[in-house]
Protein backbone atom coordinates (compact mmCIF):
# COMPACT_ATOMS: atom_id res chain seq x y z
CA UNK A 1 -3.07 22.80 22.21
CA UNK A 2 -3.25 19.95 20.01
CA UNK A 3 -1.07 17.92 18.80
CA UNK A 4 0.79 18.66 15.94
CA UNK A 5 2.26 14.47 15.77
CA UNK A 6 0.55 13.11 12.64
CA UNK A 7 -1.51 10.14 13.73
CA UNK A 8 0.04 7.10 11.72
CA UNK A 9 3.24 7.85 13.97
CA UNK A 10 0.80 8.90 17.35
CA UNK A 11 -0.83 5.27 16.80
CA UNK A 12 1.58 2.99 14.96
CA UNK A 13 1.01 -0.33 16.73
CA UNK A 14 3.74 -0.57 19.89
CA UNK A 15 3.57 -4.52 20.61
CA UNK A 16 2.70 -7.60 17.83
CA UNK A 17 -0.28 -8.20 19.43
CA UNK A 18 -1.63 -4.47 18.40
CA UNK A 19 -1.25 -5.26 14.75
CA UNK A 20 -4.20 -6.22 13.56
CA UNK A 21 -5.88 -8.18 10.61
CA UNK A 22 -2.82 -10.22 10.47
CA UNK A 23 -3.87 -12.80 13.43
CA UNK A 24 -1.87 -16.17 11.69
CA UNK A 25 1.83 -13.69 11.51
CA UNK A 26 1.47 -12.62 14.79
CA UNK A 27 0.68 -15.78 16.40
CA UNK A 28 3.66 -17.54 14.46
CA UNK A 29 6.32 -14.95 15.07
CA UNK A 30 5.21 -14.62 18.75
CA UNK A 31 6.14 -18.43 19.59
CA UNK A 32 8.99 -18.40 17.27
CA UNK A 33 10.30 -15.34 20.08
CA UNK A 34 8.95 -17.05 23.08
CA UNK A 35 11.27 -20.38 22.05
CA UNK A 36 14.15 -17.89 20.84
CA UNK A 37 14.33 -19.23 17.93
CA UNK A 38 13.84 -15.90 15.47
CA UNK A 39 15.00 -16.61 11.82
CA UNK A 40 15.97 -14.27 9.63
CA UNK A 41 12.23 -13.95 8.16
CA UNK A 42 10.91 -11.93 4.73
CA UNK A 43 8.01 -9.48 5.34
CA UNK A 44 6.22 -8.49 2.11
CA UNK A 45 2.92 -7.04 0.90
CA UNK A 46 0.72 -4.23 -0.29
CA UNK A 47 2.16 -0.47 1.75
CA UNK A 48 0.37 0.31 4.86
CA UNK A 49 -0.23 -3.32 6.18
CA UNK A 50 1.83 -3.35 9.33
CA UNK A 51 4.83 -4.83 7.98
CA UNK A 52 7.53 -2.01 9.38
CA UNK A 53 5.19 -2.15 12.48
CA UNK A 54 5.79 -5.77 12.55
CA UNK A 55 9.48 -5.69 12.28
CA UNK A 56 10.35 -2.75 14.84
CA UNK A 57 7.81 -4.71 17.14
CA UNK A 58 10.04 -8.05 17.28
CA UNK A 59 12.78 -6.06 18.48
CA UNK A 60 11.11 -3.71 20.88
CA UNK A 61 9.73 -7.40 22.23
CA UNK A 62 13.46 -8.79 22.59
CA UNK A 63 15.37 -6.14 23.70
CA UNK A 64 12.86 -3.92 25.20
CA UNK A 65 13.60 -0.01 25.85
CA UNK A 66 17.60 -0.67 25.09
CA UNK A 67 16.41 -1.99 20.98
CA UNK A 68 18.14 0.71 19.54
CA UNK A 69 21.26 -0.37 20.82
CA UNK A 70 20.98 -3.76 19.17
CA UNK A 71 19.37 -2.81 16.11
CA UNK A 72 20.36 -1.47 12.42
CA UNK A 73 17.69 0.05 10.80
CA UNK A 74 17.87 1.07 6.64
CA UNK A 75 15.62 2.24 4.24
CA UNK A 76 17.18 0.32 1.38
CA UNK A 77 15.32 2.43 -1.32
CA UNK A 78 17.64 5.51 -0.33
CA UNK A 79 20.48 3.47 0.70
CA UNK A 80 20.60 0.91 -2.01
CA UNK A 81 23.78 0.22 -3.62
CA UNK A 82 26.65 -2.25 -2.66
CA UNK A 83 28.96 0.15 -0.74
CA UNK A 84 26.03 0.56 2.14
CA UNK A 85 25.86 -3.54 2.14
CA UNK A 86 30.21 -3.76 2.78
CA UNK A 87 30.13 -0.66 5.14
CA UNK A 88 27.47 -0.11 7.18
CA UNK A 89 25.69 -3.61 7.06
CA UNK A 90 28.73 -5.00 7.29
CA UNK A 91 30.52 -2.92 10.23
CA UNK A 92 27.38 -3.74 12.25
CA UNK A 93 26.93 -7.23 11.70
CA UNK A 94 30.62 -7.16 12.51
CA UNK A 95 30.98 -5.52 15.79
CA UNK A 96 30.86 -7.27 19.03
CA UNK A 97 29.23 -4.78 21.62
CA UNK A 98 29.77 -4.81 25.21
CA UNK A 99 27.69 -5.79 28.28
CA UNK A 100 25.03 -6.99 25.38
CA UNK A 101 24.00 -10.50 24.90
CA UNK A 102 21.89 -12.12 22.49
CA UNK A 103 21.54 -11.26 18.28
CA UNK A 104 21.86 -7.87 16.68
CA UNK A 105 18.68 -7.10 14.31
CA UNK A 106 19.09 -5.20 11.19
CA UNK A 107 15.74 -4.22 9.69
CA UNK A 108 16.16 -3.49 5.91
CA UNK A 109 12.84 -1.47 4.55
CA UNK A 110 12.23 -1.35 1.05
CA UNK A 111 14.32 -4.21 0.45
CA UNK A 112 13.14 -4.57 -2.78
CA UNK A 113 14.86 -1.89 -3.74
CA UNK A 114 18.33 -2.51 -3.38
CA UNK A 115 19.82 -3.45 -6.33
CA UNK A 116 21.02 -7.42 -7.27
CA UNK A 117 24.43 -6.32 -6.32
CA UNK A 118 23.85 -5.35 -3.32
CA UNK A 119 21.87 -8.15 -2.71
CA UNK A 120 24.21 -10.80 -3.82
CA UNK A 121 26.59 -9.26 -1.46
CA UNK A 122 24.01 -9.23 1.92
CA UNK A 123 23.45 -12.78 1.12
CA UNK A 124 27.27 -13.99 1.68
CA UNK A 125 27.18 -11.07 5.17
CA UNK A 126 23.83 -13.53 5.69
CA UNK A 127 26.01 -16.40 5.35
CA UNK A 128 28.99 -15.32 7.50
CA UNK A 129 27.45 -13.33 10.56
CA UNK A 130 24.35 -16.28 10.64
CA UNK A 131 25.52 -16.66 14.49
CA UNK A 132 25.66 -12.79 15.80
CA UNK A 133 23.28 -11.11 13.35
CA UNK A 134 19.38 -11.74 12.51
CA UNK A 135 18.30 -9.74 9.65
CA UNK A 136 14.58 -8.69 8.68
CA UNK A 137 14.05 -7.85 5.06
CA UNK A 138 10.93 -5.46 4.68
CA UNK A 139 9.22 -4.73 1.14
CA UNK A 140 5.99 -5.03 -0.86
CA UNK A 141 7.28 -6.94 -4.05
CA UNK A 142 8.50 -10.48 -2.91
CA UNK A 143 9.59 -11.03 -6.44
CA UNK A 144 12.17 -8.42 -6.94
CA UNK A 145 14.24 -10.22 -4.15
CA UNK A 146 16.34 -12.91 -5.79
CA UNK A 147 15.77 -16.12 -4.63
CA UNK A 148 19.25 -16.65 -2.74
CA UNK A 149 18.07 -14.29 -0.51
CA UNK A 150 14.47 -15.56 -0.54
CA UNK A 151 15.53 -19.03 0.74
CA UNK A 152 17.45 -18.04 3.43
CA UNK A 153 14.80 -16.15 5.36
CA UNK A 154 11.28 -17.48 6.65
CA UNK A 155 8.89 -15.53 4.06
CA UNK A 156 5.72 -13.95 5.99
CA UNK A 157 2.91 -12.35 3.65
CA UNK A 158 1.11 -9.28 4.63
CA UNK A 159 -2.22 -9.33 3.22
CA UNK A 160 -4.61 -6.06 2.39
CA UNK A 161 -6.52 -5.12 6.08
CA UNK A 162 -10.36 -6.27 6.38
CA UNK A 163 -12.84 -3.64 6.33
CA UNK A 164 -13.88 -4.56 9.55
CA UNK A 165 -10.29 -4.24 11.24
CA UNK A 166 -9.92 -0.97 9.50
CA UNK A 167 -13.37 0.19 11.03
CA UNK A 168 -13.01 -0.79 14.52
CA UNK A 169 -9.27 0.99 14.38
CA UNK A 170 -10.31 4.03 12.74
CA UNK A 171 -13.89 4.54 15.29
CA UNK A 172 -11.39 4.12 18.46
CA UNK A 173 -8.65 6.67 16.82
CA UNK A 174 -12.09 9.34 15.88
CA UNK A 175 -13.11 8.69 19.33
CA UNK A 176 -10.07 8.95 21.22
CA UNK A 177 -9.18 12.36 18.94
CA UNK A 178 -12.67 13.95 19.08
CA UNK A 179 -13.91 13.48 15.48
CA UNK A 180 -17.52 13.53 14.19
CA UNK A 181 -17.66 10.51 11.28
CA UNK A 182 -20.79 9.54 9.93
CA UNK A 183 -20.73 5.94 8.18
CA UNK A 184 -20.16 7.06 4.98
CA UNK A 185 -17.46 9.04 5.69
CA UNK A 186 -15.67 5.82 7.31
CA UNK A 187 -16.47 4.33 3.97
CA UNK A 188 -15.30 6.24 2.30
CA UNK A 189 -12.46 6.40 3.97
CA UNK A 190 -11.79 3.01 3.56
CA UNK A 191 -12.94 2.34 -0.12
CA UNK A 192 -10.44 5.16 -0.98
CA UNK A 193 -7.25 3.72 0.93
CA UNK A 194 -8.23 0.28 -0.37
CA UNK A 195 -6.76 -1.81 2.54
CA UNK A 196 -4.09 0.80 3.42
CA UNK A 197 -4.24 1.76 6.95
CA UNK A 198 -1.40 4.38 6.58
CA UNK A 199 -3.23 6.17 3.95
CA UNK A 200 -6.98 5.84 6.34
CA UNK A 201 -5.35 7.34 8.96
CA UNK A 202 -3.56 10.18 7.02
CA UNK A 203 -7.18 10.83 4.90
CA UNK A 204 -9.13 10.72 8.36
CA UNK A 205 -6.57 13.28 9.90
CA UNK A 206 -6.18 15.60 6.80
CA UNK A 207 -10.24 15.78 6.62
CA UNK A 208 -10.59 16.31 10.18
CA UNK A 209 -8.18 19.22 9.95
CA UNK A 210 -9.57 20.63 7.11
CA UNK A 211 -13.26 20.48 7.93
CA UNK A 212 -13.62 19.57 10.91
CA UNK A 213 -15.86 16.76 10.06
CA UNK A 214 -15.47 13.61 7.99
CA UNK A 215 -18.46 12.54 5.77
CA UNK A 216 -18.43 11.27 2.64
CA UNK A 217 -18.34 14.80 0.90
CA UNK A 218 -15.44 15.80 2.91
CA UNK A 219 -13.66 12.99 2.13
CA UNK A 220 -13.74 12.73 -1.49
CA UNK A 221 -13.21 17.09 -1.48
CA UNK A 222 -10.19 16.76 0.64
CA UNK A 223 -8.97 13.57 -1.27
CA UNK A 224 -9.09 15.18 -4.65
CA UNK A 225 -10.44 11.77 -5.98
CA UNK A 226 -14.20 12.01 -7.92
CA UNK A 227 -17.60 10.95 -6.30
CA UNK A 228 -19.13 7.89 -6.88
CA UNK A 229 -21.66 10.13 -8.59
CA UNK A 230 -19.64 11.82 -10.93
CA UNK A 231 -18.13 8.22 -11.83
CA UNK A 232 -21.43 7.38 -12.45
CA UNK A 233 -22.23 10.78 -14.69
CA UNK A 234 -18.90 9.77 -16.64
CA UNK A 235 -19.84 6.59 -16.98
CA UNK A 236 -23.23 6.83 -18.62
CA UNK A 237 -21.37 9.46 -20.85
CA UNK A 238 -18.91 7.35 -21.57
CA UNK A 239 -21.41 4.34 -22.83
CA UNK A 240 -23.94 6.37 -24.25
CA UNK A 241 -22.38 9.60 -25.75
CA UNK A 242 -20.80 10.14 -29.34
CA UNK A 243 -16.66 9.76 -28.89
CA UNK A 244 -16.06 13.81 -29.47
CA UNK A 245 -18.91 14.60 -26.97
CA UNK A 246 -17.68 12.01 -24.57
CA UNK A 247 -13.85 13.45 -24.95
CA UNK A 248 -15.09 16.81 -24.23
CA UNK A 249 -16.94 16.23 -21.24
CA UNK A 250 -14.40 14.01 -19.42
CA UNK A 251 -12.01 16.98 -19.97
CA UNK A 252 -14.33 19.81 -19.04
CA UNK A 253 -14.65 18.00 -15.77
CA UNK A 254 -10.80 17.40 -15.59
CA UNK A 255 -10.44 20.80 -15.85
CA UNK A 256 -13.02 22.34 -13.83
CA UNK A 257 -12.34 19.57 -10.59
CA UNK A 258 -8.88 19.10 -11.15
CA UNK A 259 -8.73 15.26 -11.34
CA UNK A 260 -6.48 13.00 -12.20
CA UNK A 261 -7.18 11.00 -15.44
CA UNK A 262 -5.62 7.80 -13.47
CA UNK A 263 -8.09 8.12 -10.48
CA UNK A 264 -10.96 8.34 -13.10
CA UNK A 265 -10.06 5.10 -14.49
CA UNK A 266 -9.46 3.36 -11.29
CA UNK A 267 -12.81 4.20 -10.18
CA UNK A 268 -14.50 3.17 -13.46
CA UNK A 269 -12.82 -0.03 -13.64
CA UNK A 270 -14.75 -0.89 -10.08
CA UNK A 271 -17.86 0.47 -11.56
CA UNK A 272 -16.94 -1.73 -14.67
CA UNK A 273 -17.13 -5.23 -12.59
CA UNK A 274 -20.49 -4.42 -11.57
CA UNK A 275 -22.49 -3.88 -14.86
CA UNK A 276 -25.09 -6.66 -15.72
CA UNK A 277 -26.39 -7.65 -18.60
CA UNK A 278 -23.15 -6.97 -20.38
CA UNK A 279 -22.12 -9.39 -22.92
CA UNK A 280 -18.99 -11.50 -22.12
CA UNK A 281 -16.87 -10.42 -25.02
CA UNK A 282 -17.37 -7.02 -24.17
CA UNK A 283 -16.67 -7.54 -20.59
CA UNK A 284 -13.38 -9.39 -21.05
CA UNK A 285 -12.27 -5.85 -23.52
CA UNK A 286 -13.49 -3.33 -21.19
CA UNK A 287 -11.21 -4.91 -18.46
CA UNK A 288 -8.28 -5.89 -20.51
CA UNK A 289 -8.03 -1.89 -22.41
CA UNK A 290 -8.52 -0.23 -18.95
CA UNK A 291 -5.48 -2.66 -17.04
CA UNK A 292 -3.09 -1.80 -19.93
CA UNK A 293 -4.91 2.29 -19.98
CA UNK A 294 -3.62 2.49 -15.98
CA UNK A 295 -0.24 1.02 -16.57
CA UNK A 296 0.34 3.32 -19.48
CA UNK A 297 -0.31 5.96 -17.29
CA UNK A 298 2.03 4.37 -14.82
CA UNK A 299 4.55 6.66 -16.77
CA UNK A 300 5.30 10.13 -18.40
CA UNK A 301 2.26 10.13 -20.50
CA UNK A 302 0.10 12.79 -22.16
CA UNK A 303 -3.19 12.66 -20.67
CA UNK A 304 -5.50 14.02 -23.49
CA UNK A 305 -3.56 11.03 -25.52
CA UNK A 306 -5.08 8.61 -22.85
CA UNK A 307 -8.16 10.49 -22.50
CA UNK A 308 -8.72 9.53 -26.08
CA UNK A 309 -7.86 6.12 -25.58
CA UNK A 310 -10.19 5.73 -22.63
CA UNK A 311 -13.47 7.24 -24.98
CA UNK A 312 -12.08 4.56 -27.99
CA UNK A 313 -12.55 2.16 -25.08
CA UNK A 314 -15.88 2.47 -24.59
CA UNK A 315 -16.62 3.04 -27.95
CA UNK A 316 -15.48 -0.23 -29.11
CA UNK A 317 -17.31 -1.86 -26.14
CA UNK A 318 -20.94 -0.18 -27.16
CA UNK A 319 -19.91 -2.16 -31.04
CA UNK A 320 -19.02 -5.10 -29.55
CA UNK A 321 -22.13 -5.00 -27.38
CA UNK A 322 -24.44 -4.34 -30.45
CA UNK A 323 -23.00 -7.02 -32.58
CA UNK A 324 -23.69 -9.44 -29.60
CA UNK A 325 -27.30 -8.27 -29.72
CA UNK A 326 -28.02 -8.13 -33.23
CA UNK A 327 -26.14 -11.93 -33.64
């Protein structure tokens, strides 16, 4: 029978040395642990980089098999507020437990967060239980930490996963799970979890599952997210077609493939970088209108209202493009 474990838990990295992509981190941390001489130390960076990996890691590698015993571990974004900092941080950091030596470890995930109460009040339990208590702050935006707590940790950043790390990991976990994946499928793959290897291994999985073979197709089908063809369609629409004609295609394909107007305009922005021969003040709108399009979007928006916006785009870019050529 197979297993039923989903595979970012089945092959989450066990020791530092399996995290990968992230060669300068491990090497540092490693020596800091083989002179005993762990900080409290800041782990930030895009999701899906190894940074919880990283953390449980340290303590598996100090403690070994008995880690839980010595470690509190918190996912700050459900357990943010100042009463979890005074009682169970606190209690922990705290308590002297028996027939154990060495620091207790409390890993806090999602630092960021935690709210500027609560971290006001970890930095003074920093402060106080410095001697018995090493703590590991985990979370991907290093600026919504305040900078009390900032200076009193050694600050490690995670950066986005090569494609070639990603591609080595994800042949060895098709080939150690039985999965047929052509080369486009693995780029696919990988263009679509843009240096996430959390959300390759989920994709690869949830494919494999559902059709028992991961190409390119299958990907983008089982993703929900539109082809680089159909980008390409919309695109040429987009830069060529009157703004009610445009408008209505975009939303007949909405409609009939179910996409999401935010995963249109991700995709076109890449598309975007890559046009030649497009003059400069054009360029510079095209870019600046679709950042501020996405984070509109980013909230409780009405999607034909954006839609609209995202034609007007364009259209403005085709004047600005013909007043370059005519001047």
């Amino acid at each position: 029978m197979a297993s039923t474990v989903p595979w970012i838990e089945k092959y989450r990295p066990e020791g530092i040395e399996d995290i990968i992509s992230q060669d300068d981190i491990t090497i540092t941390i490693s020596k800091l642990l083989d002179s005993n001489r762990l900080p409290h130390i800041l782990l930030y960076g895009p999701p899906g980089v190894g940074k919880t990996s990283m953390a449980i890691a340290v303590v598996k590698r100090i403690y070994g098999d008995k880690y839980s015993n010595m470690t509190l571990q918190l996912n700050a974004s459900d357990e943010r507020g100042i009463d979890v900092v005074r009682e169970k941080i606190k209690l922990f950091a705290s308590t002297q437990l028996m027939f154990q030596t060495g620091s207790k470890v409390v890993i806090l995930d999602e630092a960021d967060s935690m709210t500027s109460s609560a971290q006001f009040s970890l930095r003074r339990i920093i402060e106080k239980y410095a001697r018995s208590t090493r703590f590991i702050l985990v979370c991907n935006y290093v600026n919504k930490i305040i900078p009390a707590l900032q200076s009193r940790c050694t600050r490690f950043r995670f950066s986005p996963l090569s494609k070639e790390a990603i591609t080595a990991r994800m042949k060895e976990i098709a080939e150690s799970e039985g999965v047929h994946m052509t080369p486009d499928g693995c780029n696919a793959v990988i263009h679509l979890a843009r240096g996430d290897m959390r959300k390759c291994l989920n994709l690869l999985q949830a494919t494999f599952i559902s059709f028992g073979f991961v190409n390119e197709e299958n990907v983008y089908l089982c993703s929900g997210n539109p082809t680089p063809s159909e980008i390409t369609r919309i695109l040429e629409v987009l830069l060529n077609s009157s703004f009610e004609s445009a408008f209505n295609y975009i939303s007949e394909v909405q409609t009939e493939r179910g996409f999401a107007l935010s995963d249109i305009v991700r995709e076109i922005h890449t598309f975007v970088l890559y046009l030649k021969d497009l003059p400069e003040a054009a360029f510079r709108h095209l870019l600046g209108a679709l950042a501020e399009l996405e984070y509109d979007l980013s909230f409780e928006t009405s999607e034909k209202l954006q839609l609209g916006a995202l034609v007007g785009i364009f259209q403005i870019g085709r004047e600005i493009t013909f007043s370059a050529m005519e001047g």
